[in-house]
C-alpha atoms as a PDB file:
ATOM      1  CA  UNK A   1     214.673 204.067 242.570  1.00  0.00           C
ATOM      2  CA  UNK A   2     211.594 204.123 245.215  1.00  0.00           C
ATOM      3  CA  UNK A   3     213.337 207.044 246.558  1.00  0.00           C
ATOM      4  CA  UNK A   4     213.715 208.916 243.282  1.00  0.00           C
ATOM      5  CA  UNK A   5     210.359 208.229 242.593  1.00  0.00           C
ATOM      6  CA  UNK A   6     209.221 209.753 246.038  1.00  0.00           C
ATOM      7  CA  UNK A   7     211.721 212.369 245.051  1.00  0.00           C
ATOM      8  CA  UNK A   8     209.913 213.322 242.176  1.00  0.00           C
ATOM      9  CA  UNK A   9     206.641 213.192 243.433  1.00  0.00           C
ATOM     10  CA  UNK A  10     207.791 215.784 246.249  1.00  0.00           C
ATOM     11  CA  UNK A  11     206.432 212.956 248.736  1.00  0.00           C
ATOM     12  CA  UNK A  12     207.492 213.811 252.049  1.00  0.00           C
ATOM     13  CA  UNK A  13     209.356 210.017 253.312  1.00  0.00           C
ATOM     14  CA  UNK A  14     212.621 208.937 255.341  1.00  0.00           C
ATOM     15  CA  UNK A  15     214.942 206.727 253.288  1.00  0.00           C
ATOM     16  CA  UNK A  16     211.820 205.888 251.222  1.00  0.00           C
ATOM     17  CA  UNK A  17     209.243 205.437 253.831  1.00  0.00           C
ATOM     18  CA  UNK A  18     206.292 207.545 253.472  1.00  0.00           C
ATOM     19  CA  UNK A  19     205.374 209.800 256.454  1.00  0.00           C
ATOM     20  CA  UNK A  20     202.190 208.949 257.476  1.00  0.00           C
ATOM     21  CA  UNK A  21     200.669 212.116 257.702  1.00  0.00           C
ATOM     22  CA  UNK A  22     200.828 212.559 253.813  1.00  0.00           C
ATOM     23  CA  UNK A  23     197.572 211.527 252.213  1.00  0.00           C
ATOM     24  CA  UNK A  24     198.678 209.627 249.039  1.00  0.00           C
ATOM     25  CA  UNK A  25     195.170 210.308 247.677  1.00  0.00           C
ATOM     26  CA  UNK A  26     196.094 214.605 247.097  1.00  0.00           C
ATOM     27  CA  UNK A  27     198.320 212.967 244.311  1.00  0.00           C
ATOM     28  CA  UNK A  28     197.173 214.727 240.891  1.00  0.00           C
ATOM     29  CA  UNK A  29     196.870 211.726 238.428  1.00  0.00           C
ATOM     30  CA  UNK A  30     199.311 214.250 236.017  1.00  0.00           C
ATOM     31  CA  UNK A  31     201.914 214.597 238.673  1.00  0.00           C
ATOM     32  CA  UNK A  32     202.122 210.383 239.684  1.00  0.00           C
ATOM     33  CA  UNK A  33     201.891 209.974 235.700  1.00  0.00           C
ATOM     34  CA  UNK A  34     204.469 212.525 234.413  1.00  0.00           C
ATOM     35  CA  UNK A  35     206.390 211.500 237.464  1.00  0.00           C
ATOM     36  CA  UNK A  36     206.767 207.882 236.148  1.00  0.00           C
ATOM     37  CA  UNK A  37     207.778 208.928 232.878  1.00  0.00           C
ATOM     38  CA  UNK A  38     210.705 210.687 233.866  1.00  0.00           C
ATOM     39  CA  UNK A  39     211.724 207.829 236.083  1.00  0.00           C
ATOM     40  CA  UNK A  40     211.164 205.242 233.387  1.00  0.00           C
ATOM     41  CA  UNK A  41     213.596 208.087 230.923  1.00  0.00           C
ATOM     42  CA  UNK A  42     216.594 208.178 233.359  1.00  0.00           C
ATOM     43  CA  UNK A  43     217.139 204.836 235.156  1.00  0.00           C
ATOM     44  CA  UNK A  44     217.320 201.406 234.142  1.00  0.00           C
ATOM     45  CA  UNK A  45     213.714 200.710 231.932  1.00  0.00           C
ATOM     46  CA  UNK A  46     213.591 197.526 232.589  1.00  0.00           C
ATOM     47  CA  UNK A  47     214.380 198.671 236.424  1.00  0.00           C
ATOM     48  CA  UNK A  48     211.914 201.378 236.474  1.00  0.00           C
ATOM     49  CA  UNK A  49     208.888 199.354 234.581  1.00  0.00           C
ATOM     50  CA  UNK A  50     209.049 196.379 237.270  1.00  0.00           C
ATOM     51  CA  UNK A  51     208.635 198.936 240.554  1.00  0.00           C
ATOM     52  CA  UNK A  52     205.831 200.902 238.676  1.00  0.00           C
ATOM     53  CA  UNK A  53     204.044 197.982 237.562  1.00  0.00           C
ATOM     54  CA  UNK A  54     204.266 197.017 241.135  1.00  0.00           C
ATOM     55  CA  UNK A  55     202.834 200.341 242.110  1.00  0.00           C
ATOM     56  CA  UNK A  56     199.969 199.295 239.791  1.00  0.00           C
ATOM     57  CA  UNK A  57     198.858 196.170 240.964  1.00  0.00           C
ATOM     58  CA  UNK A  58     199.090 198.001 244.781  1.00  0.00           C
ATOM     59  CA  UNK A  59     196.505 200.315 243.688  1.00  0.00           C
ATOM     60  CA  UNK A  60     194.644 203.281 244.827  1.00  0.00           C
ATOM     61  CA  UNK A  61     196.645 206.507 243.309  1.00  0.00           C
ATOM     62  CA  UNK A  62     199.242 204.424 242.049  1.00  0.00           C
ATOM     63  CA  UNK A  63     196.462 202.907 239.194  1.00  0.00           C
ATOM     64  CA  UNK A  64     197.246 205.437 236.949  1.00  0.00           C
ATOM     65  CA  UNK A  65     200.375 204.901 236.503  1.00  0.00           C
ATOM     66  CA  UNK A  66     199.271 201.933 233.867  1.00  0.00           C
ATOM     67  CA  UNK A  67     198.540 204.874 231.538  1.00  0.00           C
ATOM     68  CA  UNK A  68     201.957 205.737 231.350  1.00  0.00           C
ATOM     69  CA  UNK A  69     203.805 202.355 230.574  1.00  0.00           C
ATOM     70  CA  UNK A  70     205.006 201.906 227.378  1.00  0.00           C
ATOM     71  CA  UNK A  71     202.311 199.142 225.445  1.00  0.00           C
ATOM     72  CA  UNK A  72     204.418 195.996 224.876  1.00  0.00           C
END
C-alpha cells in the first residue's frame, strides 16, 4: 500500500523509501489529496484509512490528507 501510494504520487522511492533528494513539500495539496482517494477506492478501506490517517498525524504535506477521509 505505501508503495502504491508513492506510486501514485509519482514519488521517486526504492521499495517504498523516499529518495532523499525529493522535497516532499513540491507536493500540490490536489495531487496528495486526489491521490488518497484513489487509494482509499481500490484497496482494502479499512487498510487504506489506517496508513493515511497515519500520514496525518506525521504531518507537514501529508495534513491534507484529513480533507479527504471519509467523516465517520
Amino acid at each position: 500500500m505505501i508503495v502504491s501510494y508513492l506510486d501514485l504520487l509519482e514519488i521517486p522511492h526504492s521499495d517504498g523509501i523516499i529518495e532523499e533528494s525529493f522535497d516532499l513539500a513540491s507536493l500540490p495539496k490536489e495531487r496528495v489529496q486526489d491521490a488518497a482517494r484513489t487509494l482509499l477506492a481500490s484497496t482494502d478501506r479499512t487498510a487504506a484509512e489506517l496508513y493515511l490517517k497515519y500520514l496525518v498525524v506525521q504531518g507537514g504535506p501529508w495534513s491534507v490528507i484529513e480533507e479527504a477521509l471519509p467523516t465517520e
